[in-house]
Protein backbone atom coordinates (compact mmCIF):
# COMPACT_ATOMS: atom_id res chain seq x y z
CA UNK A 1 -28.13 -15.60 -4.01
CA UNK A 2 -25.35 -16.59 -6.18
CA UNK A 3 -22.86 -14.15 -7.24
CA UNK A 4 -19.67 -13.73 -8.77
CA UNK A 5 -16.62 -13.03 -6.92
CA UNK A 6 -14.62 -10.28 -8.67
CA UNK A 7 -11.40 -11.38 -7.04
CA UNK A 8 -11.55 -15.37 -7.27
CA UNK A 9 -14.31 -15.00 -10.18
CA UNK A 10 -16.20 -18.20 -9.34
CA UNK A 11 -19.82 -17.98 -8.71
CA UNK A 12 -20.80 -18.91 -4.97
CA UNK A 13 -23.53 -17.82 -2.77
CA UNK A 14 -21.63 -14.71 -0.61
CA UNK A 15 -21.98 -13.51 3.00
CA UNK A 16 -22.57 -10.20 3.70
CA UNK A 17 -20.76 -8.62 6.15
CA UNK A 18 -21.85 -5.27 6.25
CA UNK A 19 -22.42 -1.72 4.77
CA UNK A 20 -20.61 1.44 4.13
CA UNK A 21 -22.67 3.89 2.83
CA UNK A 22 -23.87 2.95 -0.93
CA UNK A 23 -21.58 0.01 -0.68
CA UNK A 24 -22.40 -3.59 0.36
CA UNK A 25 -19.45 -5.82 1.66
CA UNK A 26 -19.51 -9.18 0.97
CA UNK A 27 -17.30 -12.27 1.74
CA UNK A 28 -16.67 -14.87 -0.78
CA UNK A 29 -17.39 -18.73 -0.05
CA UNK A 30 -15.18 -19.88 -2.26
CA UNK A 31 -12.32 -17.70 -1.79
CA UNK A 32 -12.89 -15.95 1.55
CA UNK A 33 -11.60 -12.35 0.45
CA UNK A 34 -13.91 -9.70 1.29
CA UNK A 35 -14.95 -7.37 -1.53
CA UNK A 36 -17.05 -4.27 -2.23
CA UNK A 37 -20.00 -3.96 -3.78
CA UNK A 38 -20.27 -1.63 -6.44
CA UNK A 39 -16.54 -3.24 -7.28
CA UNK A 40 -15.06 0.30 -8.82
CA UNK A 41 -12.13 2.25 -8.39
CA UNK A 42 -12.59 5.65 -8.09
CA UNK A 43 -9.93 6.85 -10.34
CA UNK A 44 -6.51 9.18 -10.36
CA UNK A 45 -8.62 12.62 -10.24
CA UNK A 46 -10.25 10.73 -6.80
CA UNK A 47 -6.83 10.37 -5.07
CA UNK A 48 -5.26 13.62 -6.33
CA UNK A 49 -8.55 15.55 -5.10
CA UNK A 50 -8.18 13.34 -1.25
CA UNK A 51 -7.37 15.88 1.53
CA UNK A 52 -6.25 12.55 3.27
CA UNK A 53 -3.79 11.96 0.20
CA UNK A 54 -2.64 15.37 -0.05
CA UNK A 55 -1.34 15.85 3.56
CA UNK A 56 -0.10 12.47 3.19
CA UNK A 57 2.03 13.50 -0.10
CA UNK A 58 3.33 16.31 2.44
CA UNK A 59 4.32 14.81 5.95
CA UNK A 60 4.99 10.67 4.45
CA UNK A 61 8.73 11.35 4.68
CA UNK A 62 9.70 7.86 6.37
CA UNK A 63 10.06 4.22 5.33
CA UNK A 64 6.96 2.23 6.37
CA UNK A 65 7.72 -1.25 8.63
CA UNK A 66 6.56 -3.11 5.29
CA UNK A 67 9.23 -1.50 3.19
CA UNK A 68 11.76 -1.78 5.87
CA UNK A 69 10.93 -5.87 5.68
CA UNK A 70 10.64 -5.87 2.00
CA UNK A 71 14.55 -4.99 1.94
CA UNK A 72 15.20 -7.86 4.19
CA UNK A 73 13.48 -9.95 2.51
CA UNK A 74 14.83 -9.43 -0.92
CA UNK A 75 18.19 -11.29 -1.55
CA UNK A 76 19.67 -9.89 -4.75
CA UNK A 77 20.01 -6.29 -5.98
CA UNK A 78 19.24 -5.10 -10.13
CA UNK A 79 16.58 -3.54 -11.23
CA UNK A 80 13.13 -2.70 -9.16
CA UNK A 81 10.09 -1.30 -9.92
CA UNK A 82 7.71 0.13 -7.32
CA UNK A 83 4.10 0.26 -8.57
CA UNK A 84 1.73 3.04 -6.92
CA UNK A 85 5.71 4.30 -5.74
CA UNK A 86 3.89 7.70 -4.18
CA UNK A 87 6.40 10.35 -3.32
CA UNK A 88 9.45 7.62 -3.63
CA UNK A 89 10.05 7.52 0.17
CA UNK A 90 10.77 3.28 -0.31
CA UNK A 91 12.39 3.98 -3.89
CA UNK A 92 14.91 6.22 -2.39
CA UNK A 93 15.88 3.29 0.62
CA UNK A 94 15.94 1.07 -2.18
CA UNK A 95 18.80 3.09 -4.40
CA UNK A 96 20.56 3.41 -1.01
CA UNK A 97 20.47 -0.34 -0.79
CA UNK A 98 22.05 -0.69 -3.80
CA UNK A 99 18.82 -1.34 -6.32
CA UNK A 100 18.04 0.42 -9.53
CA UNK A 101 15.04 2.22 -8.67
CA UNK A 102 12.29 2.56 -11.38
CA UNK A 103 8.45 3.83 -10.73
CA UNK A 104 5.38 4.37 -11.41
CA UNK A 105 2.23 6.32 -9.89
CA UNK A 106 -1.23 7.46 -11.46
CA UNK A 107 -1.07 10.97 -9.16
CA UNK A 108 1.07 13.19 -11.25
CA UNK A 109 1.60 15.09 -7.67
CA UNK A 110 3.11 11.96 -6.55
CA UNK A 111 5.43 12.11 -9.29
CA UNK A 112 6.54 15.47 -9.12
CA UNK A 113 7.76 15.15 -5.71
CA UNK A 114 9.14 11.84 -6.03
CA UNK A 115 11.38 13.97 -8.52
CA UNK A 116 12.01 17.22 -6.39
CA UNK A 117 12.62 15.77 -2.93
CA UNK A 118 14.61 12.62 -4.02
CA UNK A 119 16.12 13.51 -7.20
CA UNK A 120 14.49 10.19 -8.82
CA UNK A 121 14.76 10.33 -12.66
CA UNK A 122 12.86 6.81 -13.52
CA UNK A 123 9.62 7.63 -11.90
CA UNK A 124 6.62 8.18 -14.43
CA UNK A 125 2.44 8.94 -14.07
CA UNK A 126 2.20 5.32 -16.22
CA UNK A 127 -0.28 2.35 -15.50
CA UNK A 128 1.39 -1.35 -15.48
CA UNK A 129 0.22 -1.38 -19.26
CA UNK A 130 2.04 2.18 -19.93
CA UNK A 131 5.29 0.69 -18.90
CA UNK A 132 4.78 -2.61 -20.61
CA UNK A 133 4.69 -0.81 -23.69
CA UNK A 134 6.67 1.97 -23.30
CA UNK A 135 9.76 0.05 -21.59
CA UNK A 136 9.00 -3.42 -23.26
CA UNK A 137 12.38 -4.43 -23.12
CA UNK A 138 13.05 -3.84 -19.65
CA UNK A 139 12.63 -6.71 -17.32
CA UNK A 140 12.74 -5.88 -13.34
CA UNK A 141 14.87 -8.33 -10.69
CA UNK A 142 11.96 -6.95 -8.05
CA UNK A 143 8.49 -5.56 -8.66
CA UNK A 144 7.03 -4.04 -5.39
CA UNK A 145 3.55 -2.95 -5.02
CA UNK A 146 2.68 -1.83 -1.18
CA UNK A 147 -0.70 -1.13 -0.13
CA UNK A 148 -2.36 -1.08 -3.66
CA UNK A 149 -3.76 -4.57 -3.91
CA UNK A 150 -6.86 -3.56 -1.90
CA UNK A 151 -7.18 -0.38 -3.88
CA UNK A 152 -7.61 -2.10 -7.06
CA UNK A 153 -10.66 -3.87 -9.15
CA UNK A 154 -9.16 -6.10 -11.34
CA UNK A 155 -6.53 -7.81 -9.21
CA UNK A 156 -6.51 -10.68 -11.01
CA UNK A 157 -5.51 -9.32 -14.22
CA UNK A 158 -3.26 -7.21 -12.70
CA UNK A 159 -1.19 -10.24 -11.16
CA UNK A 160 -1.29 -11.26 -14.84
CA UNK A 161 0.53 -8.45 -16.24
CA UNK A 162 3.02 -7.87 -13.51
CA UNK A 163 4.58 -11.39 -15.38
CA UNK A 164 5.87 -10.06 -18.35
CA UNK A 165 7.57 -7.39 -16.25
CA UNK A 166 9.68 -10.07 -14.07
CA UNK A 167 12.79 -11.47 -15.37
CA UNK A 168 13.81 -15.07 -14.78
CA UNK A 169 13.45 -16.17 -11.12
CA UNK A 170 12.25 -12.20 -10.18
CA UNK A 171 10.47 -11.71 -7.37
CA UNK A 172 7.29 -9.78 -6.40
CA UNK A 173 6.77 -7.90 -3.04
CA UNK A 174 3.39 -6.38 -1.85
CA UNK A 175 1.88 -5.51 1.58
CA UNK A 176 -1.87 -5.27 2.44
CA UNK A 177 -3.94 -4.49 5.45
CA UNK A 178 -4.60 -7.65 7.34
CA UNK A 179 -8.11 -7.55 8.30
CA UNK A 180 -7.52 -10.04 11.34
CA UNK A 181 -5.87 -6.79 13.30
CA UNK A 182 -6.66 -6.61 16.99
CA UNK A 183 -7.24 -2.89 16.87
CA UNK A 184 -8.42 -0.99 14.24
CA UNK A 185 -5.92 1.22 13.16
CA UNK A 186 -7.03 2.09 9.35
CA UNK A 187 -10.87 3.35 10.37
CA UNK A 188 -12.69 4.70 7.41
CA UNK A 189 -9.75 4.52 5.37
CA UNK A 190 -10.34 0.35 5.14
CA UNK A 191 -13.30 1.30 3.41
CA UNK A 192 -14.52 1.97 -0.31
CA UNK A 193 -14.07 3.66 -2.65
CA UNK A 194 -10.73 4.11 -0.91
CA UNK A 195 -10.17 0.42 -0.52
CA UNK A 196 -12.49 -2.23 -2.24
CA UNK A 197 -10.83 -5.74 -0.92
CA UNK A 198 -10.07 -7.04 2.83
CA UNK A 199 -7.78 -9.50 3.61
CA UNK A 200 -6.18 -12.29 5.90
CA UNK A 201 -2.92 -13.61 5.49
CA UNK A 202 -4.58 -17.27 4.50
CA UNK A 203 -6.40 -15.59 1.84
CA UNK A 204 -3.63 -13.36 0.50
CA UNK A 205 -1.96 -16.61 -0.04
CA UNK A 206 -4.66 -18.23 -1.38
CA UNK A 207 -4.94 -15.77 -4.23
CA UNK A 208 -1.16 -15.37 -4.89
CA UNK A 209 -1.24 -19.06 -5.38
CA UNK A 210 -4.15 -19.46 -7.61
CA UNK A 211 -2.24 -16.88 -9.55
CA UNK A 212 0.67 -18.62 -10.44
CA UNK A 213 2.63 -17.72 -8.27
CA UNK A 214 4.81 -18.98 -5.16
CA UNK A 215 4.84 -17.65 -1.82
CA UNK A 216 8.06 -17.02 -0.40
CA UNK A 217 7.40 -15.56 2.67
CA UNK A 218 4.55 -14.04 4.15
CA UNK A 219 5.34 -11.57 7.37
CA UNK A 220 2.18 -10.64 9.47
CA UNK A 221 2.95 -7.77 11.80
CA UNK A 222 2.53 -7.85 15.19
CA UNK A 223 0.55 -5.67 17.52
CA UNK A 224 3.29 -3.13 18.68
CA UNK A 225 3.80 0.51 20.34
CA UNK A 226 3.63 1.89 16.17
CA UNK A 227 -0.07 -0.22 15.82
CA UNK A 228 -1.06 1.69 18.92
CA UNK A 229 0.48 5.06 18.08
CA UNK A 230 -1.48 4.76 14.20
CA UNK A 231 -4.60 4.16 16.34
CA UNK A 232 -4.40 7.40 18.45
CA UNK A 233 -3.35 9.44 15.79
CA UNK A 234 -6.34 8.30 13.80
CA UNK A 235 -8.78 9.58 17.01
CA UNK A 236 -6.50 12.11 18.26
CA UNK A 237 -7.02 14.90 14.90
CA UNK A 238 -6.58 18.46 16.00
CA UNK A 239 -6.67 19.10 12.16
CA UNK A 240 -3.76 22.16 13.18
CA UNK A 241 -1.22 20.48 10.82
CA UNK A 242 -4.00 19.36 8.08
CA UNK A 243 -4.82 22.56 7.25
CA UNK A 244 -1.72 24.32 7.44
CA UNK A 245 -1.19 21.74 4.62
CA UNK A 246 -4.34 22.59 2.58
CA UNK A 247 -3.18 26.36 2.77
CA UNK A 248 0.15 25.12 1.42
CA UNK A 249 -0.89 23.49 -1.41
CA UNK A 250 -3.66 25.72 -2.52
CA UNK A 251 -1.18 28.58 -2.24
CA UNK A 252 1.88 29.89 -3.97
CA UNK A 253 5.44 30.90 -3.25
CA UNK A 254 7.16 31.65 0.06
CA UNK A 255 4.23 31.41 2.34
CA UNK A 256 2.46 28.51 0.93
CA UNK A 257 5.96 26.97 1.59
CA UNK A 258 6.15 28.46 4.84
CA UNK A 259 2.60 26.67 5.62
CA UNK A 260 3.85 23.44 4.59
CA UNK A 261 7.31 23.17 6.29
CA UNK A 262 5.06 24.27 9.65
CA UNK A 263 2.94 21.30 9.12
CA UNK A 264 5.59 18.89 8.91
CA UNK A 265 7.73 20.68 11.90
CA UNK A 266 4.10 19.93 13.92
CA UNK A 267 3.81 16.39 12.82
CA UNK A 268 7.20 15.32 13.75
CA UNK A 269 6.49 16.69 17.41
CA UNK A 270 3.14 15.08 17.30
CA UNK A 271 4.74 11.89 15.84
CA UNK A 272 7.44 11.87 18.96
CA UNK A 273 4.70 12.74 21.43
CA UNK A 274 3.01 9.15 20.15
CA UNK A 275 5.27 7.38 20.10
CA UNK A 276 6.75 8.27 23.69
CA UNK A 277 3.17 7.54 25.21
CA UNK A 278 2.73 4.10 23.31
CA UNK A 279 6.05 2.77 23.77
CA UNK A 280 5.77 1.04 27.40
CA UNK A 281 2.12 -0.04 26.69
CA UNK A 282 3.16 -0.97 22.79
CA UNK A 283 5.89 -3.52 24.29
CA UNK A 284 3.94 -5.72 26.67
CA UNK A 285 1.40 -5.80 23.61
CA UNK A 286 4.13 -7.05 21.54
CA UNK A 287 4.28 -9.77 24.15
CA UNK A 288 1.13 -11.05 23.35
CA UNK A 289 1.57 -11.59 19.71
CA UNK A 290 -1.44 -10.53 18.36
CA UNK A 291 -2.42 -10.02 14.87
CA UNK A 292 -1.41 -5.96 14.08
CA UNK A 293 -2.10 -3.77 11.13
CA UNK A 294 -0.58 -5.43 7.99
CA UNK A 295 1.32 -8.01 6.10
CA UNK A 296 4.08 -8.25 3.03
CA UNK A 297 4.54 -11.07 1.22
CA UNK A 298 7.39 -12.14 -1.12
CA UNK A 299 6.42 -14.17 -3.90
CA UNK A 300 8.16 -15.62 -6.96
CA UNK A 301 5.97 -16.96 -10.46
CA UNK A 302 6.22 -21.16 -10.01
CA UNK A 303 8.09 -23.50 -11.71
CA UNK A 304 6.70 -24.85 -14.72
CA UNK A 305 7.43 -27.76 -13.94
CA UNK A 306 5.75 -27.93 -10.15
CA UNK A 307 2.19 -26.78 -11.37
């Protein structure tokens, strides 16, 4: 059966490659990303509802390894814009680095305490077509986008408009789940609604081609002692620290506070107790080089003149 690949959009005659609950996954001949079918985002009110989302607004207090690379990777310094920026936890390495940090978010809860914990005063509850017209004039050195490319169902388009927000020679940045990973550290989580596209690093760069764009560089992580230490915590849930969290935000004042610091107090310890138990094993994995969690890739729009 012929059908048309929402990512790619040519018509070619998919494989399916599973199912999670009302959703059918399918891989694309033509392009070989693998999509969900219905091919729907859930929405803002779906991510600000999340339990997962909302402890993760909480305890998320430290750079991810993609951001850390991103940084590396990106030469010159000026103005940045982080789309899906969350609670500003890479925005805020980013103005110590020396950029000008702008975002944006569609969880207003996201914005808020990119604002009180950071003391960010570009950050906005905008879509990419919100800041097009409401900053038209600006043009960004860098525009990042971590782990949102698999969240979204037009991410064609999307590549589309991130152009007229680049100026001269600017550079994108985005990271992505690489679906090649020896261990399955993202469970349910790599799943739709929550995340409608799958990728490899051949077909990220596929797509970012086909796009217009060029591809810089292209990092795949490696299976190390952190890969291991996100797969425990994903099967080790005493839900202690969850719900501490769901008290804290469903609750006002000093002891909805209280509930909240608690919860990140027990996460750190949990966090050190991981990562003390994967490091030995997490280094002779690193050894072997195998394919680990995710990917960034830096990419720049191509010369006119070498399409």
């Amino acid at each position: 059966m012929m059908r048309r690949c929402p990512v790619c959009l040519k018509e070619a005659a998919p494989r399916q490659t599973g199912r999670f609950g009302e959703y059918t996954l399918w891989m694309c001949n033509a392009c070989g990303v693998e999509y969900a079918e219905p091919f729907a985002a859930p929405g803002a009110g779906w991510y600000e509802s999340s339990d997962a989302y909302g402890v993760g607004r909480v305890i998320a207090r430290r750079p991810e390894w993609y951001h850390v690379k991103a940084l590396i990777d990106i030469a010159s310094r000026g103005a940045l814009l982080d789309i899906g920026c969350g609670t500003g936890v890479f925005l805020d390495s980013a103005a110590k680095a020396g950029f000008e940090p702008w975002g944006i978010d569609f969880d207003g809860k996201n914005i808020e305490a990119a604002r009180s914990r950071y003391g960010l005063d570009r950050v906005y509850c905008l879509s990419v077509a919100d800041i097009k017209e409401r900053f038209g004039s600006n043009k960004f050195n860098v525009v990042t986008f971590f782990e949102v490319l698999e969240h979204l169902d037009s991410p064609t388009r999307f590549l589309e408009d991130l152009k007229g927000l680049l100026s001269p020679g600017g550079l994108i940045v985005l990271s992505v789940p690489n679906r090649d990973r020896f261990i399955d550290t993202l469970g349910t989580g790599d799943g739709p609604p929550n995340h409608l596209t799958r990728w490899s690093p051949s077909v990220l760069k596929g797509f970012l081609e086909r796009a217009g764009f060029e591809v810089v560089r292209l990092r795949e992580k490696t299976l190390d002692s952190d890969d291991l230490a996100n797969y425990l915590r994903n099967r080790v849930r005493l839900g202690i620290a969850s719900g501490l969290v769901k008290k804290g935000l469903a609750g006002v004042g000093g002891a909805a506070q209280a509930s909240l610091d608690k919860a990140v107090r027990l996460m750190t310890i949990k966090e050190t107790m991981l990562k003390a138990v994967c490091a030995v094993p997490g280094f002779f994995l690193s050894l072997l080089q195998l394919p680990g969690t995710g990917m960034v890739a830096t990419a720049r729009i191509k010369d006119k003149g070498s399409i």
